[in-house]
C-alpha atoms as a PDB file:
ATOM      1  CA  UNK A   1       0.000   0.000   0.000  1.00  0.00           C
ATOM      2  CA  UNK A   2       2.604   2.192  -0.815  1.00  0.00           C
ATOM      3  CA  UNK A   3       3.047   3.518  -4.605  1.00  0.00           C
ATOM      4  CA  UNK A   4       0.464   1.787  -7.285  1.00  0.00           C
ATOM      5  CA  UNK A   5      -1.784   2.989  -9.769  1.00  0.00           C
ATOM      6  CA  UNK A   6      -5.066   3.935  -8.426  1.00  0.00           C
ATOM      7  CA  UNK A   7      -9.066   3.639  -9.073  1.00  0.00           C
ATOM      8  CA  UNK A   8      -9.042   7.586  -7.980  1.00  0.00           C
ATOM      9  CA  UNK A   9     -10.210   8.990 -11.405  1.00  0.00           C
ATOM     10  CA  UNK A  10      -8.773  12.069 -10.894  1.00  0.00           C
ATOM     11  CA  UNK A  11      -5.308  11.022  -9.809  1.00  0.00           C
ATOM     12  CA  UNK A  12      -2.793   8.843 -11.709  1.00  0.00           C
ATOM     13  CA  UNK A  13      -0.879   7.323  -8.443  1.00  0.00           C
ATOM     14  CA  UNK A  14      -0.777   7.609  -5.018  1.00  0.00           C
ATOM     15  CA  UNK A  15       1.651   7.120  -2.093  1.00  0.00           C
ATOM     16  CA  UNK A  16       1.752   6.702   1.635  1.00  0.00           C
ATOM     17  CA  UNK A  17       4.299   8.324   3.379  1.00  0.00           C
ATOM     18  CA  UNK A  18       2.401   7.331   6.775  1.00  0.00           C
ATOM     19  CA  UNK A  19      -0.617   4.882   6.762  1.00  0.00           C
ATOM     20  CA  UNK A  20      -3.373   5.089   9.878  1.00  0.00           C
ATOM     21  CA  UNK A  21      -5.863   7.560  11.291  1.00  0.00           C
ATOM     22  CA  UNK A  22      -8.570   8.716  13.571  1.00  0.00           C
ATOM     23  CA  UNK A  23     -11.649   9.662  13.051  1.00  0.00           C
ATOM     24  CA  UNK A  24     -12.797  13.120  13.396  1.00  0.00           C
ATOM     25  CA  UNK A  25     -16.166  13.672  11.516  1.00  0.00           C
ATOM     26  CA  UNK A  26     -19.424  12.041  10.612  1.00  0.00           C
ATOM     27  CA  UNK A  27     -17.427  11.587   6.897  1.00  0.00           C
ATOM     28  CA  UNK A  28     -14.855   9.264   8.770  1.00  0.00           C
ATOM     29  CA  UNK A  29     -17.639   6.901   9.937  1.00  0.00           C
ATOM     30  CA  UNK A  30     -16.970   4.392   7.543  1.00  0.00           C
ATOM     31  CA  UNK A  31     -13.835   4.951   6.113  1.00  0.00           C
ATOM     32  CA  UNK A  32     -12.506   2.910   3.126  1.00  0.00           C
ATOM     33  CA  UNK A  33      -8.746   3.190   4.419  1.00  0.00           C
ATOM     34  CA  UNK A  34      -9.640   1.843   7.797  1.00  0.00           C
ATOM     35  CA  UNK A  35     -11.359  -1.305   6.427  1.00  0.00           C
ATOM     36  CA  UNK A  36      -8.757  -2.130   4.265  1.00  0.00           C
ATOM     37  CA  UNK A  37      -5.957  -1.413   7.156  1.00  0.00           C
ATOM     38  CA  UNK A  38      -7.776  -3.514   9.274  1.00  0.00           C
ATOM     39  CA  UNK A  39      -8.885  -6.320   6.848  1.00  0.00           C
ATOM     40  CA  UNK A  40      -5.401  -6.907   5.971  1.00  0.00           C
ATOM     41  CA  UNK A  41      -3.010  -5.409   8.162  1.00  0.00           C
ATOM     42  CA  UNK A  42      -4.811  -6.620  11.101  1.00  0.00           C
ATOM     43  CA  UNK A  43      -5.139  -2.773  12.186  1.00  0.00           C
ATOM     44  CA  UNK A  44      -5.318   0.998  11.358  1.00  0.00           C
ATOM     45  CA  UNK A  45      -3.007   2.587  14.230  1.00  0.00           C
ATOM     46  CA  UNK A  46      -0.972   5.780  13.116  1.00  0.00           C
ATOM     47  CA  UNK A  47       2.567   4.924  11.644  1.00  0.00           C
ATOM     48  CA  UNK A  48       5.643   6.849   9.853  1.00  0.00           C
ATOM     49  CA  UNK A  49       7.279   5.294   6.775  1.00  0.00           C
ATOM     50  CA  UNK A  50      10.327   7.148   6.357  1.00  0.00           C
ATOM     51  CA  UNK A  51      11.618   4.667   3.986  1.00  0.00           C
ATOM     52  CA  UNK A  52       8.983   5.179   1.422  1.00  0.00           C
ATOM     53  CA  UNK A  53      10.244   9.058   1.199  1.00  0.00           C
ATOM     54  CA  UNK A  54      12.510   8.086  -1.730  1.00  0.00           C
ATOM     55  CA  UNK A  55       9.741   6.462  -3.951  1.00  0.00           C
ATOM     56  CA  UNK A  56       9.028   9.612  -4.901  1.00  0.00           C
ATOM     57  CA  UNK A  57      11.729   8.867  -7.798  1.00  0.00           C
ATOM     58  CA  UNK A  58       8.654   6.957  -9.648  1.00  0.00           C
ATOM     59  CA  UNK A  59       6.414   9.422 -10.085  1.00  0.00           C
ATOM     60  CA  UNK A  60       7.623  10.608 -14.109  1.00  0.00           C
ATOM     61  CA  UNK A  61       5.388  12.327 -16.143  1.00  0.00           C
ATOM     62  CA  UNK A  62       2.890  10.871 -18.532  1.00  0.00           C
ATOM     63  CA  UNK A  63       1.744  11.214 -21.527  1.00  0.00           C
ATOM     64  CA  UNK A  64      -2.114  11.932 -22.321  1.00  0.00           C
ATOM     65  CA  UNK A  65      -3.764  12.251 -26.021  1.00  0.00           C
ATOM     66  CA  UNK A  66       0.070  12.713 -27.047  1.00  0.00           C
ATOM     67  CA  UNK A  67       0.874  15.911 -24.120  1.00  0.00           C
ATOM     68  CA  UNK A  68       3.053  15.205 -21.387  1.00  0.00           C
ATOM     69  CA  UNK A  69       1.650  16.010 -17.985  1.00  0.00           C
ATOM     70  CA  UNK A  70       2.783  15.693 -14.365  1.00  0.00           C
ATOM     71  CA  UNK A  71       1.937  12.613 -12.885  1.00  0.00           C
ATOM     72  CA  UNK A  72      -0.928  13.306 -10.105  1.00  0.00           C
ATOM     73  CA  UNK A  73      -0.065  11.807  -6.797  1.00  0.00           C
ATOM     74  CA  UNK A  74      -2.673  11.596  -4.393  1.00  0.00           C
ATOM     75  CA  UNK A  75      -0.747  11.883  -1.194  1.00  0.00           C
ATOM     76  CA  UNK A  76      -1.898   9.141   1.884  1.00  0.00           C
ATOM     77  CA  UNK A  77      -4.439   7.616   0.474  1.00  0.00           C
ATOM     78  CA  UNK A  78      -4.326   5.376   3.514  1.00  0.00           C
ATOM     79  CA  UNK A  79      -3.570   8.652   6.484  1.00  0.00           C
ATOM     80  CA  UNK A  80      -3.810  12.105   6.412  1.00  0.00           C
ATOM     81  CA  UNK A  81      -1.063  14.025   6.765  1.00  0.00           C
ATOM     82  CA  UNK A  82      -2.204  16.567   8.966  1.00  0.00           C
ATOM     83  CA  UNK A  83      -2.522  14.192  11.664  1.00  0.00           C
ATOM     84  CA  UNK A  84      -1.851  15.360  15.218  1.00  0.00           C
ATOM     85  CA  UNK A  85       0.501  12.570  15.537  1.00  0.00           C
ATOM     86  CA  UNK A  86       2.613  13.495  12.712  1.00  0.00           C
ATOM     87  CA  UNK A  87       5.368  15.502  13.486  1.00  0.00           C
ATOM     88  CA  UNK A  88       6.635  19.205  11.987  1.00  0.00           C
ATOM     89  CA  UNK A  89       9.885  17.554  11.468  1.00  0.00           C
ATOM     90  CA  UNK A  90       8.209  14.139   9.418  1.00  0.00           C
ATOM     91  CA  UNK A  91       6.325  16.623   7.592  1.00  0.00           C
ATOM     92  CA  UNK A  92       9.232  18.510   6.582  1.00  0.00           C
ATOM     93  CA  UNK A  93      10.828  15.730   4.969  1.00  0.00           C
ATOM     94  CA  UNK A  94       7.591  14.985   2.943  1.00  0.00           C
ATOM     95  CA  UNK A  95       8.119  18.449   1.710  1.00  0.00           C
ATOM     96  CA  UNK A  96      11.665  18.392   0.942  1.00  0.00           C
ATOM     97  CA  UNK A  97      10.561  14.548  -1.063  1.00  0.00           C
ATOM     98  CA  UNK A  98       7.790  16.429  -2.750  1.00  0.00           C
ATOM     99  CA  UNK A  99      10.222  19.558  -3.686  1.00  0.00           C
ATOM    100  CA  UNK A 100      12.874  16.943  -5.496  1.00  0.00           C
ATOM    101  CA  UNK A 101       9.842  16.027  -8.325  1.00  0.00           C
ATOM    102  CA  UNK A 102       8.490  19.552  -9.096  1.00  0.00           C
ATOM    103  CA  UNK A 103       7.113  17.493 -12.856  1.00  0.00           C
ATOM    104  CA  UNK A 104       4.554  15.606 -10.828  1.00  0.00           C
ATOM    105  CA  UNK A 105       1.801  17.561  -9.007  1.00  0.00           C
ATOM    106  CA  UNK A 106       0.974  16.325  -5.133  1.00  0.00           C
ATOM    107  CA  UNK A 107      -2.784  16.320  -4.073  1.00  0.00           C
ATOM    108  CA  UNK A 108      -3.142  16.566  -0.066  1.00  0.00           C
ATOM    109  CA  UNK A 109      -6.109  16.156   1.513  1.00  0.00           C
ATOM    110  CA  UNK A 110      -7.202  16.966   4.869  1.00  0.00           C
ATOM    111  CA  UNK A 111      -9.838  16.583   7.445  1.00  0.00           C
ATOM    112  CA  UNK A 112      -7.768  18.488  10.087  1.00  0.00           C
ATOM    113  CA  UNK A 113      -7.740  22.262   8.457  1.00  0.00           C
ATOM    114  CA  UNK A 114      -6.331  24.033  11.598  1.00  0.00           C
ATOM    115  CA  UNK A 115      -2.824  21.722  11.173  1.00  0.00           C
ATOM    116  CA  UNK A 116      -2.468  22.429   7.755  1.00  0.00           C
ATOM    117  CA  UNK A 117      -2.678  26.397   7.935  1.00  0.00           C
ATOM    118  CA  UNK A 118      -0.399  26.417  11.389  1.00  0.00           C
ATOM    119  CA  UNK A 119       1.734  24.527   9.328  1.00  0.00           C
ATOM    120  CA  UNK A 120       1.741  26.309   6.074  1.00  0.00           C
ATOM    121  CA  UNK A 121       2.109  29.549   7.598  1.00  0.00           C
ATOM    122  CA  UNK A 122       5.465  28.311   8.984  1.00  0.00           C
ATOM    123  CA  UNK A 123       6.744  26.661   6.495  1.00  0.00           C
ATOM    124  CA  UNK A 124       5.559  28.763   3.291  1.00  0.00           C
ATOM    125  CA  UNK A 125       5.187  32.500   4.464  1.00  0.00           C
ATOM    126  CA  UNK A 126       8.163  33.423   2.937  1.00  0.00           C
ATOM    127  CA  UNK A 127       8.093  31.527  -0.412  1.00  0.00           C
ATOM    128  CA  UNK A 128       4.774  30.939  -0.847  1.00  0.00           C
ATOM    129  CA  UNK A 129       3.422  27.429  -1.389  1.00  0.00           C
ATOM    130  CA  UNK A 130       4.820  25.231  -4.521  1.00  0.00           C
ATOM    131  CA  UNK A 131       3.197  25.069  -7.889  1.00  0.00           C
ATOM    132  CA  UNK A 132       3.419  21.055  -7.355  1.00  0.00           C
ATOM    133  CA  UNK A 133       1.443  21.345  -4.122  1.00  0.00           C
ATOM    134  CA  UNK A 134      -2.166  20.738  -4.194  1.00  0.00           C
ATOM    135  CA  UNK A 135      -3.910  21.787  -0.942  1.00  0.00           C
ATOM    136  CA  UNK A 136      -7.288  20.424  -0.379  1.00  0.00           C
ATOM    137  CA  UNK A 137     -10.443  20.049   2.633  1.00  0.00           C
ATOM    138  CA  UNK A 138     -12.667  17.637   2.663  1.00  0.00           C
ATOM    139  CA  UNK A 139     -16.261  18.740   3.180  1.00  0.00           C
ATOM    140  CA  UNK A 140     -18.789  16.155   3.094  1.00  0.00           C
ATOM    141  CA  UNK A 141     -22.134  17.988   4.058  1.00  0.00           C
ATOM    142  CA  UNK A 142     -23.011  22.008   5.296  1.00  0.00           C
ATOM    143  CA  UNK A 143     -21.936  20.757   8.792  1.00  0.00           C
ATOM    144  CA  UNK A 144     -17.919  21.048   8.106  1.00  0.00           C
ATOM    145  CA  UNK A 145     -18.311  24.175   5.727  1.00  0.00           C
ATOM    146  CA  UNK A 146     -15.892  25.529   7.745  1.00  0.00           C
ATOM    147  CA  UNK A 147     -13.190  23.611   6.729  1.00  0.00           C
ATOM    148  CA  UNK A 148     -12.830  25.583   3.429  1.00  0.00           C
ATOM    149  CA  UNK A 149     -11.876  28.867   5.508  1.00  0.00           C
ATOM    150  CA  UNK A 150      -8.504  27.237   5.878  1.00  0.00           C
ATOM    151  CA  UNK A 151      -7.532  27.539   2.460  1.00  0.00           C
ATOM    152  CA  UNK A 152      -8.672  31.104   1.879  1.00  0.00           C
ATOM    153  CA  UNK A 153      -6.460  32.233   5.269  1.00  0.00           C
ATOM    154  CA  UNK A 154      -3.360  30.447   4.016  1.00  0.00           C
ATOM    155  CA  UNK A 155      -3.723  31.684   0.228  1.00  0.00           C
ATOM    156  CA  UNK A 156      -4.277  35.605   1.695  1.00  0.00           C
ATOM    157  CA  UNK A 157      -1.008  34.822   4.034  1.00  0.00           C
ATOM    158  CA  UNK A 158       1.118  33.338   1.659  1.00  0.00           C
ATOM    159  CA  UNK A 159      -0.508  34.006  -2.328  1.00  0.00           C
ATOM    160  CA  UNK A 160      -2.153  32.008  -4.773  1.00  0.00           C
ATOM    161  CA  UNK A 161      -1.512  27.857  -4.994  1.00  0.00           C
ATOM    162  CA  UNK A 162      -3.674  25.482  -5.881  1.00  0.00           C
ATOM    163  CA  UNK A 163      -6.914  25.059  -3.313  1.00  0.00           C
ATOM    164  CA  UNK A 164      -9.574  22.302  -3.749  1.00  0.00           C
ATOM    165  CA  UNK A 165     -12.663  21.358  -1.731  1.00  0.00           C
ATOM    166  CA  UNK A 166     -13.333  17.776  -1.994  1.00  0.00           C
ATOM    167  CA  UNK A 167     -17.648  16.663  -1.136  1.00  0.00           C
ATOM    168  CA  UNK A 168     -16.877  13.094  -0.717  1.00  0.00           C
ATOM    169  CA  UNK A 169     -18.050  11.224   0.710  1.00  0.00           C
ATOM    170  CA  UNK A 170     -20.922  13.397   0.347  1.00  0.00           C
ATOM    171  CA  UNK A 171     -23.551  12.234   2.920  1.00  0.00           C
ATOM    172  CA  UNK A 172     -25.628  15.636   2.847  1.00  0.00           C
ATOM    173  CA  UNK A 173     -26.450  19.288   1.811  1.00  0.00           C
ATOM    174  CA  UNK A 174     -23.842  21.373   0.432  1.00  0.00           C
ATOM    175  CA  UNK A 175     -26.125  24.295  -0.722  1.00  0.00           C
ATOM    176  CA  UNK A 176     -24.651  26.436   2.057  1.00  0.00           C
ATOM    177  CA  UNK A 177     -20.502  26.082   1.075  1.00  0.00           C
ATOM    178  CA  UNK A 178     -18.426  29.319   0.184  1.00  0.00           C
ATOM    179  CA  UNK A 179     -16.137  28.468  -2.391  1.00  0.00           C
ATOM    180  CA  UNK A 180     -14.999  31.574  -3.080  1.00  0.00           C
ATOM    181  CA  UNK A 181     -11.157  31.398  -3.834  1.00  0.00           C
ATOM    182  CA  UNK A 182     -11.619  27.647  -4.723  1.00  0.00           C
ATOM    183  CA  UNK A 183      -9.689  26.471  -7.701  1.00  0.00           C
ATOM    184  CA  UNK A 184     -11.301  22.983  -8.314  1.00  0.00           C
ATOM    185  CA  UNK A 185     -14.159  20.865  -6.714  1.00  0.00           C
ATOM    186  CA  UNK A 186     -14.540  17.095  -6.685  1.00  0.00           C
ATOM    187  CA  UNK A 187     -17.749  15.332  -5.969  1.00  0.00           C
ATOM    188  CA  UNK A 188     -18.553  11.400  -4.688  1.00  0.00           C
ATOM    189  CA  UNK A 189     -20.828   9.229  -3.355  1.00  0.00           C
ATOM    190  CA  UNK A 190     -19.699   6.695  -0.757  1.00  0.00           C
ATOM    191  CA  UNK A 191     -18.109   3.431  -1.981  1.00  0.00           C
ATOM    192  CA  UNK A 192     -17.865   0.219  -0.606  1.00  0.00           C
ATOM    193  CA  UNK A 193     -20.302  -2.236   1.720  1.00  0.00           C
ATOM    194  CA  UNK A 194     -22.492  -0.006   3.970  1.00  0.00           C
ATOM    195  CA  UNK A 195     -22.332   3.083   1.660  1.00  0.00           C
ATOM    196  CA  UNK A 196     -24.788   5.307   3.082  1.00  0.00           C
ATOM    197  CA  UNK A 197     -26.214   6.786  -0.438  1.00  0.00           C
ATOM    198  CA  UNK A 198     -25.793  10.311  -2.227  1.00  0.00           C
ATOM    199  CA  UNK A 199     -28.705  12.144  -3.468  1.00  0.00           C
ATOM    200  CA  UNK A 200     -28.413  14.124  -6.895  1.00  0.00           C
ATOM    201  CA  UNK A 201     -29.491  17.348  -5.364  1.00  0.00           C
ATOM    202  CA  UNK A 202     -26.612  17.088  -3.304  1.00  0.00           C
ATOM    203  CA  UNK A 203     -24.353  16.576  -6.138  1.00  0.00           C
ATOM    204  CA  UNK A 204     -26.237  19.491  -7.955  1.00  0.00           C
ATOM    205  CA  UNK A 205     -25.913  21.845  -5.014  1.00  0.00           C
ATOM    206  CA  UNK A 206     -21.949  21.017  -5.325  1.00  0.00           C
ATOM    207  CA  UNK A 207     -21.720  21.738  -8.972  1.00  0.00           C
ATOM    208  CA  UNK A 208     -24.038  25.091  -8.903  1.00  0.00           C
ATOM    209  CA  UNK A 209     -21.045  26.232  -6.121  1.00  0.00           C
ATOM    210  CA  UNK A 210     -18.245  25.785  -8.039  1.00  0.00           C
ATOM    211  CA  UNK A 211     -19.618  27.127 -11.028  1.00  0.00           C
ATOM    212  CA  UNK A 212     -20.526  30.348  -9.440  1.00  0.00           C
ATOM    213  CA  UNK A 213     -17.296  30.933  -8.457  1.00  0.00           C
ATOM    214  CA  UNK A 214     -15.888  29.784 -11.869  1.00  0.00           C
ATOM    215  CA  UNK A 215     -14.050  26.426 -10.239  1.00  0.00           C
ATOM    216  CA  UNK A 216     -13.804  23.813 -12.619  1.00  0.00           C
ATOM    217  CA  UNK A 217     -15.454  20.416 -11.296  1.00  0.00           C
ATOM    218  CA  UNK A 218     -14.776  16.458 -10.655  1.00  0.00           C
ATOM    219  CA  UNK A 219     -17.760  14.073 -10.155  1.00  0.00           C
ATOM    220  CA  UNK A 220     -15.853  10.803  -9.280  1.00  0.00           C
ATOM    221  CA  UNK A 221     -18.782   8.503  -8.822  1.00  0.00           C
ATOM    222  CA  UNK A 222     -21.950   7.779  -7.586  1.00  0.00           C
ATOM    223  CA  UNK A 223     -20.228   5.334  -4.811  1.00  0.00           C
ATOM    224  CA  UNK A 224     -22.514   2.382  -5.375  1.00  0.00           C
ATOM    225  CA  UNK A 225     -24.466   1.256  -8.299  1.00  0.00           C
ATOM    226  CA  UNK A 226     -27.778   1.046  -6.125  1.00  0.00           C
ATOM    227  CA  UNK A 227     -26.896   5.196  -5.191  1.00  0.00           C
ATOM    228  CA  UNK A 228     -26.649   6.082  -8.911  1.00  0.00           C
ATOM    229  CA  UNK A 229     -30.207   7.613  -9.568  1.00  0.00           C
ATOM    230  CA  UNK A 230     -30.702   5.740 -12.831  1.00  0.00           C
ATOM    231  CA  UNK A 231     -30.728   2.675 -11.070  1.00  0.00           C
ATOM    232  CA  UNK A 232     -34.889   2.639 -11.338  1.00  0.00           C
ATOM    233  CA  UNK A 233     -35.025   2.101 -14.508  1.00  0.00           C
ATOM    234  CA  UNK A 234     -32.606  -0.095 -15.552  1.00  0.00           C
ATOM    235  CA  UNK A 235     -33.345  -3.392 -16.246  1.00  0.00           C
ATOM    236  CA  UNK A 236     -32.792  -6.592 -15.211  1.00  0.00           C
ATOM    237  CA  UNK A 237     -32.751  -9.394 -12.264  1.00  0.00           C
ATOM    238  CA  UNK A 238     -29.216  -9.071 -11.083  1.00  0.00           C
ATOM    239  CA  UNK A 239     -26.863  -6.093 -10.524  1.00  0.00           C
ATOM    240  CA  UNK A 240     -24.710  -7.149 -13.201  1.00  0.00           C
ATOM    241  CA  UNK A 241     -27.874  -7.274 -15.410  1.00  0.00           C
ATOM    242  CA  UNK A 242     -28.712  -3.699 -14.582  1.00  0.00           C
ATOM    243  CA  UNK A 243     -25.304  -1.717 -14.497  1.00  0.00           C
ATOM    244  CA  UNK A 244     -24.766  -3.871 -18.134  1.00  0.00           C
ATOM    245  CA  UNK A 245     -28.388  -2.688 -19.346  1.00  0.00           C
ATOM    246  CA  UNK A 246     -27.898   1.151 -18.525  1.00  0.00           C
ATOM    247  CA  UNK A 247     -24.320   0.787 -19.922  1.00  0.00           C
ATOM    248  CA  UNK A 248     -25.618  -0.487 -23.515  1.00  0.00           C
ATOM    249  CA  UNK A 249     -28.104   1.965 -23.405  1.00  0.00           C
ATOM    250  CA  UNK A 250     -25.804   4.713 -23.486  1.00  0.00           C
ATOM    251  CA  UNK A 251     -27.159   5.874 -20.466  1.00  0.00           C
ATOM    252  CA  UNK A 252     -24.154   5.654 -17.783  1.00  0.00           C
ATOM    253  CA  UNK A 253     -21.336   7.038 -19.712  1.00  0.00           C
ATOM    254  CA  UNK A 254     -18.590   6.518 -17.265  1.00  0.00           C
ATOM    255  CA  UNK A 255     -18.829   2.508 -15.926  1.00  0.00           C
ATOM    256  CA  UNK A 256     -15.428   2.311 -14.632  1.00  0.00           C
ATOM    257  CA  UNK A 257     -16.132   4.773 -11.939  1.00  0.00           C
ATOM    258  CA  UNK A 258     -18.006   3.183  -8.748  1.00  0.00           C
ATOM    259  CA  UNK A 259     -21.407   3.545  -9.396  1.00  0.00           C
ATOM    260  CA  UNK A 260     -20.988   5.295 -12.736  1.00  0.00           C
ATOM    261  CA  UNK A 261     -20.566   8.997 -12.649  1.00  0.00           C
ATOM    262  CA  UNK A 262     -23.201  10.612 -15.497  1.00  0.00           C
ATOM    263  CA  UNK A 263     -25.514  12.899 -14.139  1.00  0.00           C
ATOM    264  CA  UNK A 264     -28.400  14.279 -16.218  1.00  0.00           C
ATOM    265  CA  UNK A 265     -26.599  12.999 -19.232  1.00  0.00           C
ATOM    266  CA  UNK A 266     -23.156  14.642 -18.704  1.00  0.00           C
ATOM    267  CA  UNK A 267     -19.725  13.309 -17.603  1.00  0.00           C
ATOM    268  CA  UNK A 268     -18.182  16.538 -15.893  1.00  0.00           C
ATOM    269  CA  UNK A 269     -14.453  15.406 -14.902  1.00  0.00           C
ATOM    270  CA  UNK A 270     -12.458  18.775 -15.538  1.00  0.00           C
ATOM    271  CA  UNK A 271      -8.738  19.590 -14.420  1.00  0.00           C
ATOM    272  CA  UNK A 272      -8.084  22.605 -12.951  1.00  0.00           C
ATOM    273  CA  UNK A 273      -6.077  25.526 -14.968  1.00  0.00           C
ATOM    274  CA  UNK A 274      -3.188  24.724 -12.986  1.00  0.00           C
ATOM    275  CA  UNK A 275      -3.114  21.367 -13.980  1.00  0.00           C
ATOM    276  CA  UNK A 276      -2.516  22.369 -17.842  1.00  0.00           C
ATOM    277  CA  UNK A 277       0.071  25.111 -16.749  1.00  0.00           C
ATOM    278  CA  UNK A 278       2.092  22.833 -15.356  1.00  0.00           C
ATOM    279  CA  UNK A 279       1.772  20.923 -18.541  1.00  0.00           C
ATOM    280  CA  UNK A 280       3.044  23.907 -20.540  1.00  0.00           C
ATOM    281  CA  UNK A 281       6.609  24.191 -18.028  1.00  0.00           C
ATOM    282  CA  UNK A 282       6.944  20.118 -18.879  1.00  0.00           C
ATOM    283  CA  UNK A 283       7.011  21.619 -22.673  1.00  0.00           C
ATOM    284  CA  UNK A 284       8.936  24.488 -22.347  1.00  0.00           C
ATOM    285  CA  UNK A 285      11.492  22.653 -20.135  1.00  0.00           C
ATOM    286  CA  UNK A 286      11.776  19.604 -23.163  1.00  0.00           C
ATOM    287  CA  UNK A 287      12.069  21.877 -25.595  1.00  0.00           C
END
């Protein structure tokens, strides 16, 4: 569980500098990480992996519709780096890993906003934070809104980088989140046995707030095939039956996502502009 391609649509590996967690939110309750830590490892307790600091040597570009692009490394997959238990010094050798591939592009995720401004503040006031370094909250429902306030105080202390607000799993409202100052916004359902299911309002409410602000969007998935909302009318006795009927219908565009990923007829999976800057240095630096 350490570097291997990944079902995330929207990243192209990830890697697990630490692996383990706590829970801190209703959007923990049934985490995917935990299951698998504990179906496998035998448990989910909070552990450093210095060693895998130098696997970031693997992560070379890659080469879409005939473009090279930074790889996209979705960072602890398995932990979250802000954890309490990580230390400023651990963290700053993540950093100084991440600052020795600047042509791949490192998504963090967080549950634990308050760490990663105190953090950031320290570490990038004077520099401001690196093009490669993708700084995101998770938000799944109106009840951690809050979260997203992080991202806004660090960009206003140290400039402009690359925010994102991530709604999965999304288990509620988001009609009430301020995305102002949000560069991209990715949407999912819950995955996995137990999913508790995602209405398409929700989804809906998540794509009229980024598009008010201008943020470019990610639906991942609709978590479970059962969630998506063209489930009632596909046909057929057996799951396979059903997900293969609404599939040869043309009617669920993107199958390979959990629980297909079309709403109203559209597949909306965009990068944001960062994303294709970056792209344009790989380039310039080839040429």
């Amino acid at each position: 569980m350490t570097v291997f391609s990944t079902q995330i649509s929207c990243a192209d590996s990830t890697w697990n500098p630490t692996v383990g967690c706590t829970k801190v939110s209703p959007g923990c309750d049934r985490c995917y990480a935990e299951a698998i830590a504990r179906r496998f490892f035998g448990g989910f307790d909070l552990t450093l992996h210095p060693e895998r600091l130098t696997q970031v040597k693997r992560f070379k570009p890659i080469e879409r519709d005939g473009r090279l692009y930074p790889r996209l490394v979705f960072v602890n997959s398995m932990s979250d780096l802000w954890h309490r238990g990580i230390t400023d010094a651990f963290l700053d050798r993540v950093f100084e890993a991440i600052a020795s591939r600047p042509d791949a592009i490192f998504q963090i995720l967080t549950k634990r906003p308050d760490r990663m401004l105190a953090y950031g503040l320290a570490r990038w006031g004077g520099s401001g934070v690196p093009a490669n370094v993708w700084l995101g909250v998770s938000v799944e429902d109106n009840r951690v809104r809050g979260r997203i306030d992080a991202l806004r105080r660090l960009k206003a202390a140290v400039g402009e980088f690359t925010a994102y607000v991530n709604c999965e799993p999304l288990i509620g409202p988001v009609n009430r989140l301020d995305l102002t100052g949000i560069d991209w916004v990715l949407i999912g359902g819950e995955s996995g046995s137990g999913a508790r299911p995602v209405q398409a309002d929700w989804v809906r409410q998540a794509i009229a707030g980024a598009r008010g602000t201008g943020a470019p969007v990610w639906f991942k998935q609709w978590g479970r095939w059962q969630h998506n909302p063209l489930w009632s009318i596909a046909e057929g006795r057996t799951v396979r039956e059903r997900r293969a009927d609404l599939i040869d219908r043309g009617l669920e565009r993107m199958p390979r996502e959990h629980g297909g990923a079309t709403l109203d007829g559209a597949v909306i999976q965009q990068f944001p502009a960062s994303y294709y800057a970056a792209a344009d240095r790989l380039a310039k630096a080839a040429a």
